[in-house]
C-alpha atoms as a PDB file:
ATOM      1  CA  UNK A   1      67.647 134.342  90.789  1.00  0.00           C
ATOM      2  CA  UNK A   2      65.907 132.117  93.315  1.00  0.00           C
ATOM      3  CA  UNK A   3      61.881 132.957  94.391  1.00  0.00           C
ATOM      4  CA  UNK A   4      63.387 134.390  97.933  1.00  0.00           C
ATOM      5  CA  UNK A   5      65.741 136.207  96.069  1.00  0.00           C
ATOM      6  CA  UNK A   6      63.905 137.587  93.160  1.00  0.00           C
ATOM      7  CA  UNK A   7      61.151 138.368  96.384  1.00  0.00           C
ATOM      8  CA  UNK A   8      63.555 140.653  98.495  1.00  0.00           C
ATOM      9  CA  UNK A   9      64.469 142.423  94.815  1.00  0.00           C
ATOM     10  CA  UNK A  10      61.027 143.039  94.026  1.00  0.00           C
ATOM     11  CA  UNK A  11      60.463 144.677  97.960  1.00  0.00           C
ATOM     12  CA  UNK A  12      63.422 146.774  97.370  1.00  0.00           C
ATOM     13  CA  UNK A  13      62.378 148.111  93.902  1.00  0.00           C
ATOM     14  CA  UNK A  14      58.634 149.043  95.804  1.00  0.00           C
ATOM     15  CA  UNK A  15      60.722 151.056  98.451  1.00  0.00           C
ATOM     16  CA  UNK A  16      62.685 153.356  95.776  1.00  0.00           C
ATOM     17  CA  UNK A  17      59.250 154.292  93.609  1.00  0.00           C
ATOM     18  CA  UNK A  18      57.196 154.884  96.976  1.00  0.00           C
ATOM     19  CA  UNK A  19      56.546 158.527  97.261  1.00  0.00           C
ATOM     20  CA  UNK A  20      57.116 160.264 100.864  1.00  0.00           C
ATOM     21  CA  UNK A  21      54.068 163.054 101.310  1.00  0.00           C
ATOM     22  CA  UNK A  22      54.236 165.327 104.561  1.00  0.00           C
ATOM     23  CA  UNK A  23      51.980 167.598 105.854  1.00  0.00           C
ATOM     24  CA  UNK A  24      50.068 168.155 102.882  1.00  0.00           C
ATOM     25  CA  UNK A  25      46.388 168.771 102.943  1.00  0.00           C
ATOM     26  CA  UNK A  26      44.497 167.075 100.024  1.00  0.00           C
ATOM     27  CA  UNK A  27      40.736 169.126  99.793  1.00  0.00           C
ATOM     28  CA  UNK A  28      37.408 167.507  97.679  1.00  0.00           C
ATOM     29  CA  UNK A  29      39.798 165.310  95.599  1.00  0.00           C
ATOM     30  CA  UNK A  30      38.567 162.406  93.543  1.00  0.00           C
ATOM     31  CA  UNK A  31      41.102 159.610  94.106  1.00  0.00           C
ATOM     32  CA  UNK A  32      39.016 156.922  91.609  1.00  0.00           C
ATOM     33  CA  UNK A  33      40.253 159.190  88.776  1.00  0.00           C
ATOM     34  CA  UNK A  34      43.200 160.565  90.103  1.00  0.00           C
ATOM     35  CA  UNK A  35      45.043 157.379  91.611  1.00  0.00           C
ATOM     36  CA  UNK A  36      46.710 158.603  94.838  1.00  0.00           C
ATOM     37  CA  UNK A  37      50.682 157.166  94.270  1.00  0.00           C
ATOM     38  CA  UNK A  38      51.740 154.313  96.890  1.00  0.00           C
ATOM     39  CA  UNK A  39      54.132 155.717  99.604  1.00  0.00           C
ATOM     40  CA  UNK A  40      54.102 157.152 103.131  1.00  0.00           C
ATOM     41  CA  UNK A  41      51.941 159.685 104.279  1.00  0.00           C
ATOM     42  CA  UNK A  42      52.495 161.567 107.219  1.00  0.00           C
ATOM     43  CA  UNK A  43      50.265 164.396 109.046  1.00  0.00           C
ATOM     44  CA  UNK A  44      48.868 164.786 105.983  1.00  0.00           C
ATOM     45  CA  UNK A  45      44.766 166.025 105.592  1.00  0.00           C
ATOM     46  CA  UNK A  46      42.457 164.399 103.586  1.00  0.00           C
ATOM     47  CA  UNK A  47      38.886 166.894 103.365  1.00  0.00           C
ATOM     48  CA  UNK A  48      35.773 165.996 101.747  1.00  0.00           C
ATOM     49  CA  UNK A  49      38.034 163.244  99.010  1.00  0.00           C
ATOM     50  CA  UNK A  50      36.249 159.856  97.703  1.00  0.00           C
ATOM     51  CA  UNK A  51      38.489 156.892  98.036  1.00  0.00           C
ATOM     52  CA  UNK A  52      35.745 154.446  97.392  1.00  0.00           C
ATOM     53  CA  UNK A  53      37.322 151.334  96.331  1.00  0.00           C
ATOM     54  CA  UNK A  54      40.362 152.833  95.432  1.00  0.00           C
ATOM     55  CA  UNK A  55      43.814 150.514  96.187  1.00  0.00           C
ATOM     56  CA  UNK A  56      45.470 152.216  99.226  1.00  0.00           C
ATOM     57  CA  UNK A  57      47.926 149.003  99.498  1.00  0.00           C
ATOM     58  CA  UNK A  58      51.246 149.049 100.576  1.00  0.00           C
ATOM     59  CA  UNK A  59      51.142 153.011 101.552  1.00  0.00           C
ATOM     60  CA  UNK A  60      51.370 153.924 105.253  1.00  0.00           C
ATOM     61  CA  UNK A  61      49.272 156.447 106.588  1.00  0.00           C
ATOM     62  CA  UNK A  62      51.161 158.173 110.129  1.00  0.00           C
ATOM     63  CA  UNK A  63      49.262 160.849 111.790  1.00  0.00           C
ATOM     64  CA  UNK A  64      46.967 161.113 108.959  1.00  0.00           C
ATOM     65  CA  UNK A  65      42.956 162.397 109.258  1.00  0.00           C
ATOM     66  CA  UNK A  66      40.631 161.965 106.942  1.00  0.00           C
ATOM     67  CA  UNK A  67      37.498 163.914 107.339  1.00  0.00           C
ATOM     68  CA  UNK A  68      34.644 163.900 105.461  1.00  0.00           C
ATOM     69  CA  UNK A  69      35.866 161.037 103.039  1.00  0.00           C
ATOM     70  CA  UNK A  70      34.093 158.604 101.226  1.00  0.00           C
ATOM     71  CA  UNK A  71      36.534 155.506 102.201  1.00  0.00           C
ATOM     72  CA  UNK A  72      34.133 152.244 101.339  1.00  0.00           C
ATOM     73  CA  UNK A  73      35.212 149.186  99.507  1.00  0.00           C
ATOM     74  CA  UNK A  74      38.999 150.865  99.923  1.00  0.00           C
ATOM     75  CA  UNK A  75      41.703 148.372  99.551  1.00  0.00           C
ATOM     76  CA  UNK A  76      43.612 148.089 102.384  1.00  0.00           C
ATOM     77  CA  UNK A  77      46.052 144.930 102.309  1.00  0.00           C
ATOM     78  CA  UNK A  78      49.318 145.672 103.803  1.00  0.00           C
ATOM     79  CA  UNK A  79      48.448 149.150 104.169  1.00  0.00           C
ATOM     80  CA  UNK A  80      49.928 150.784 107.370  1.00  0.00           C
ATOM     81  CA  UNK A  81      47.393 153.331 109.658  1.00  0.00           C
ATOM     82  CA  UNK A  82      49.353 154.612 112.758  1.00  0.00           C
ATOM     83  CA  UNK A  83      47.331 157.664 114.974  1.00  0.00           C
ATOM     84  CA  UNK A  84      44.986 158.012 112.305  1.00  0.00           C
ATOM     85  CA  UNK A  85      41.704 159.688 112.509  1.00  0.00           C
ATOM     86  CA  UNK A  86      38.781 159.583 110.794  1.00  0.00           C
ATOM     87  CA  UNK A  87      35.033 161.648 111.358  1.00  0.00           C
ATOM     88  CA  UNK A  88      32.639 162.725 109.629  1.00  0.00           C
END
């Protein structure tokens, strides 16, 4: 399998283990010990969570707020953000 090839494979196996989260609301959760899985999120509530350094790559966030969360040093690369707020 060529490097383009084995590429678009690779893309397509990320797509079918992504996890699809909506509407949930995620309260005083500590996401550098409990990893929060790549996928979309959408209108979801994050409250008071610490996602200090933690690897949000390659997730989407649509809709999304985060209040009260702790989000320095997050990794961010290829992450998608779309209407998403963030106070406090």
């Amino acid at each position: 399998m060529g490097a383009k090839a084995e590429k678009g494979f690779l893309n397509i196996l990320h797509i079918m283990h992504a996890t699809y989260t909506e509407s949930e609301s995620f309260d005083r959760i500590d996401f550098t010990t409990t990893p929060l899985p790549t996928g979309d999120y959408e209108d979801c509530h994050f409250t008071n969570c610490n996602l200090s350094g933690v690897n949000l790559s390659q997730s989407n966030f649509i809709g999304c707020t985060f209040t009260g969360c702790c989000l320095s040093r997050a990794r961010l690369v290829k992450t998608g953000l779309k209407g998403v707020r963030v106070s406090g």
